[in-house]
Structure formats: structure tokens, C-alpha cells
Protein backbone atom coordinates (compact mmCIF):
# COMPACT_ATOMS: atom_id res chain seq x y z
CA UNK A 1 107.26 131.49 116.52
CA UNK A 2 110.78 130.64 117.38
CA UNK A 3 110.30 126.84 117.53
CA UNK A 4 109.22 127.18 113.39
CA UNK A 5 112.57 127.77 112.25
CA UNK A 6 114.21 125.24 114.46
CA UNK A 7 112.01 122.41 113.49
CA UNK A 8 112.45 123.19 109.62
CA UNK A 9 116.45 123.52 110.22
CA UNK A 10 116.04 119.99 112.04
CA UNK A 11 113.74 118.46 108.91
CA UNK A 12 116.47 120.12 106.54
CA UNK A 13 119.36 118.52 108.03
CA UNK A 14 117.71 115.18 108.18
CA UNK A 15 116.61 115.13 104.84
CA UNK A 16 120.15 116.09 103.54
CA UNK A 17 121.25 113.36 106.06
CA UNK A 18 119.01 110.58 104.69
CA UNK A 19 120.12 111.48 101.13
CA UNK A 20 124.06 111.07 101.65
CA UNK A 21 123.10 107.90 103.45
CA UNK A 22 121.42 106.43 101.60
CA UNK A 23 123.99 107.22 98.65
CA UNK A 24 126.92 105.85 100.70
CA UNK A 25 125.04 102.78 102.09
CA UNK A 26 127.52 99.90 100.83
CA UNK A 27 125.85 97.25 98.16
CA UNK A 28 127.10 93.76 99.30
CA UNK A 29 127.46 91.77 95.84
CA UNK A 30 126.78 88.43 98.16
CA UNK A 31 123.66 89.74 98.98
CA UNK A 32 122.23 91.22 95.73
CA UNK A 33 123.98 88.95 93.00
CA UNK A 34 121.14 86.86 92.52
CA UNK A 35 120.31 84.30 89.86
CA UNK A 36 116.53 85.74 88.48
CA UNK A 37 116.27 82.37 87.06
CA UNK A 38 116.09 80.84 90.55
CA UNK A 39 114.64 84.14 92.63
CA UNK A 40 111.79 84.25 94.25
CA UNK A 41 110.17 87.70 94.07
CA UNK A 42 109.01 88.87 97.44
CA UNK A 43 105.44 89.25 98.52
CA UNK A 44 105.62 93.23 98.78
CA UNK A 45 105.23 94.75 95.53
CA UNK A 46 108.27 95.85 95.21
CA UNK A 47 110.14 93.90 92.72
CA UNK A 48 109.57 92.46 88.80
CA UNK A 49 110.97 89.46 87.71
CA UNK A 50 111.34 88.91 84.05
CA UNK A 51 112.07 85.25 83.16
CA UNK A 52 111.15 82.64 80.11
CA UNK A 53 108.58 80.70 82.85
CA UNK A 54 107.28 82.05 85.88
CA UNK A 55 108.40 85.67 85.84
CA UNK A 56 105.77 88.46 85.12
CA UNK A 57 106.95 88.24 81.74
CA UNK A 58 108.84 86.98 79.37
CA UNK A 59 111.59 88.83 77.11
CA UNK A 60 112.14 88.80 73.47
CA UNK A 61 114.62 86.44 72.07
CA UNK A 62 117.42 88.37 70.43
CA UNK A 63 119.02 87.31 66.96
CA UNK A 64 122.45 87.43 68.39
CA UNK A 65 124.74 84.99 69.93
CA UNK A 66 124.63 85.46 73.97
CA UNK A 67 127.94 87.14 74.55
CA UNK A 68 126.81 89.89 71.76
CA UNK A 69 123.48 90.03 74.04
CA UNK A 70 125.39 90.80 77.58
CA UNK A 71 128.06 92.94 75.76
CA UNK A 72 125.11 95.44 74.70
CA UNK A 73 123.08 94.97 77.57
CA UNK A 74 125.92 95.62 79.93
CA UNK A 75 126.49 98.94 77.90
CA UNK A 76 122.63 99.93 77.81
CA UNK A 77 122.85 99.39 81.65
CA UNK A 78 125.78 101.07 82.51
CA UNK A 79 124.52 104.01 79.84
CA UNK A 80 120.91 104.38 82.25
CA UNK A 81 121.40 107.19 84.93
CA UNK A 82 122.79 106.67 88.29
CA UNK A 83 124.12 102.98 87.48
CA UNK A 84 126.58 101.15 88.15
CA UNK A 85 128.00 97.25 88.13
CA UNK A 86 128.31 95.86 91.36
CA UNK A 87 129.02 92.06 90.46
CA UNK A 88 129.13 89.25 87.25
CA UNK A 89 130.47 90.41 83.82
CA UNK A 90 129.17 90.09 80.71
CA UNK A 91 131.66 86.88 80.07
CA UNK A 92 129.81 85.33 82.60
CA UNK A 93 126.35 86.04 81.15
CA UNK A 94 125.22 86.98 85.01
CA UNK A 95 125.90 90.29 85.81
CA UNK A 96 124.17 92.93 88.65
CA UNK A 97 123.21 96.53 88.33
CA UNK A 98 122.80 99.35 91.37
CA UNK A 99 120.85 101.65 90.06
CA UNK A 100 119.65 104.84 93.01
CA UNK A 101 116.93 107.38 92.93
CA UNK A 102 117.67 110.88 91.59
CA UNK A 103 116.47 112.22 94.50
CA UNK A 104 117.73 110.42 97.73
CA UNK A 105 119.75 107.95 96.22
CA UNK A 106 117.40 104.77 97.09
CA UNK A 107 119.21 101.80 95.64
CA UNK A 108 117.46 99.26 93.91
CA UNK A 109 119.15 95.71 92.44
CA UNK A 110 118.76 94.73 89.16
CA UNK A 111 120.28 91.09 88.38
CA UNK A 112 120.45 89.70 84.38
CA UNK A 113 120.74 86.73 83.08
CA UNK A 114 121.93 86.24 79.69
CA UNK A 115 120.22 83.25 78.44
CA UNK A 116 120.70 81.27 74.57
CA UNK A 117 117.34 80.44 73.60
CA UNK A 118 117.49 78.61 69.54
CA UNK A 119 119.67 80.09 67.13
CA UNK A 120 119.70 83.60 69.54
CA UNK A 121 119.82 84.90 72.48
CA UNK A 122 116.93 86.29 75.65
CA UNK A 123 117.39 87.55 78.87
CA UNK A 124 116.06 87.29 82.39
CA UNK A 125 116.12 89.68 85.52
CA UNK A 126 115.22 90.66 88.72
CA UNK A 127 114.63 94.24 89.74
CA UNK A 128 114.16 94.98 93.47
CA UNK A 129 113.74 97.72 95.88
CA UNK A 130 116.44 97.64 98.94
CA UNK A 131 113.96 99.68 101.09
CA UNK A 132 110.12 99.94 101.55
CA UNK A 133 107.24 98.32 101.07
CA UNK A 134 106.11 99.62 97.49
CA UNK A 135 108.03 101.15 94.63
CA UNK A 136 104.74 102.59 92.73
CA UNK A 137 106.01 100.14 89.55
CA UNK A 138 109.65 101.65 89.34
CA UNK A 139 110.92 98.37 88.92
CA UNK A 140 108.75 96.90 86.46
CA UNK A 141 109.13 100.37 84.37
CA UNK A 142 112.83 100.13 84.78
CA UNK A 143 112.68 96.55 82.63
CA UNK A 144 110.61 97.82 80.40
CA UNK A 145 112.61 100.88 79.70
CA UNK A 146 115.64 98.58 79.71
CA UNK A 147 114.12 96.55 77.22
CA UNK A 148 113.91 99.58 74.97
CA UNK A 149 116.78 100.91 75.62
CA UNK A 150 118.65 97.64 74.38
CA UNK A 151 116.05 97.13 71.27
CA UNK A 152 117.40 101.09 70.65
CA UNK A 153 121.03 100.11 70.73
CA UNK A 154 120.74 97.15 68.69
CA UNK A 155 118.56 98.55 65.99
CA UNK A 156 121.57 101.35 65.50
């Protein structure tokens, strides 16, 4: 009866253990800036790659000149929960997002690629987990959401 309350202080202190961890684990910009044009997803499914060929899709082309495409995607990222810039700018059309887990802080690496495409402007990225094997579609959902997050901000 004793041991029940030590093993659930133990289990208590790890989790809250793993969480700052995990939220203080640094996020090398030589390791996570990476061109999605050139990426190659990994075989665990735990990434999405969005890219004009060879991604899992494609993304709209934008009526907008590509600086005016970074400038409000940089601000839709930077607006998403938990996010922050870790490398790039939008003047360099290449910039790359950390954005964690509301729960334990998990990071996960989304890189973007502002592309011209025509008379406008489309995008490319990469969204990956840092740890485990599957991310039960977070990262494909996150571009997605993305997506309609910056067709939001442009449209107002």
C-alpha cells in the first residue's frame, strides 16, 4: 500500500521532467533549416512535404509577388501557437518554424520555401516530427491549417 504513492510521486516527477525537457531541448538551425524543395521525407510517417512536384501535395499559387507571400506567411506562422523562428527570413524566401506540443512541448520543424510561380507567388514545406515514429497526421494537419490560416490573412 505504501509502494502506490511512491511509484505515482516517481511517474509525476518524470512526467514534469520530460515536459521541461523537452521544452528546453536546443533546436540547431544547421540541422533543421532544410530546403523542402530538395528534402527527402523520411520513411516513418512522421513528416509532410508540400512541394510543386513530388511532395504529397502541391500549394496554391498566390496572386502576390513572393516577398508579399513570405511577409504574410512569416506572420501567419509566427501568429500559430507555441511558434517560433529558428532560422531564414522572409527576405530570403527560406525561412524555419519550431513549433512544440501543448502538452510536453514535442518540437516539430517546419521549413518554407517561398517560391514565384507566373505572375504570383506558391510555397513549399517540410513539416517533421523531432521524436517518434508516428505523429497521428499532426504534420500534414499543421500545413493544411497553415494553408488556411494564410488564405484567412490574405482574404482580410
Amino acid at each position: 500500500m505504501k509502494i502506490l504513492p511512491l511509484v505515482l510521486l516517481l511517474l509525476g516527477i518524470a512526467a514534469v521532467g520530460g515536459a521541461v525537457w523537452f521544452r528546453m531541448v536546443p533546436d540547431d538551425p544547421g540541422v533543421w533549416h532544410v530546403d523542402p524543395l530538395t528534402a527527402t521525407k523520411p520513411e516513418t510517417p512522421n513528416a509532410a512535404l508540400v512541394r510543386p512536384e513530388g511532395g504529397d501535395r502541391a500549394a496554391p499559387v498566390y496572386a502576390l509577388t513572393p516577398e508579399a507571400l513570405a511577409e504574410a506567411f512569416d506572420a501567419m506562422a509566427l501568429a500559430q501557437p507555441r511558434t517560433s523562428r529558428i532560422a531564414g527570413a522572409p527576405g530570403d524566401l527560406f525561412m524555419t518554424y519550431v513549433q512544440r506540443s501543448a502538452l510536453w512541448g514535442f518540437p516539430d520543424y517546419i521549413s518554407v520555401r517561398i517560391l514565384p510561380e507566373g505572375d504570383g507567388a506558391t510555397w513549399a514545406a517540410f513539416s517533421r516530427s523531432r521524436y517518434g515514429h508516428s505523429d497521428l497526421g499532426v504534420n500534414a494537419k499543421r500545413l493544411t491549417d497553415w494553408q488556411a490560416a494564410l488564405e484567412a490573412r490574405l482574404a482580410s
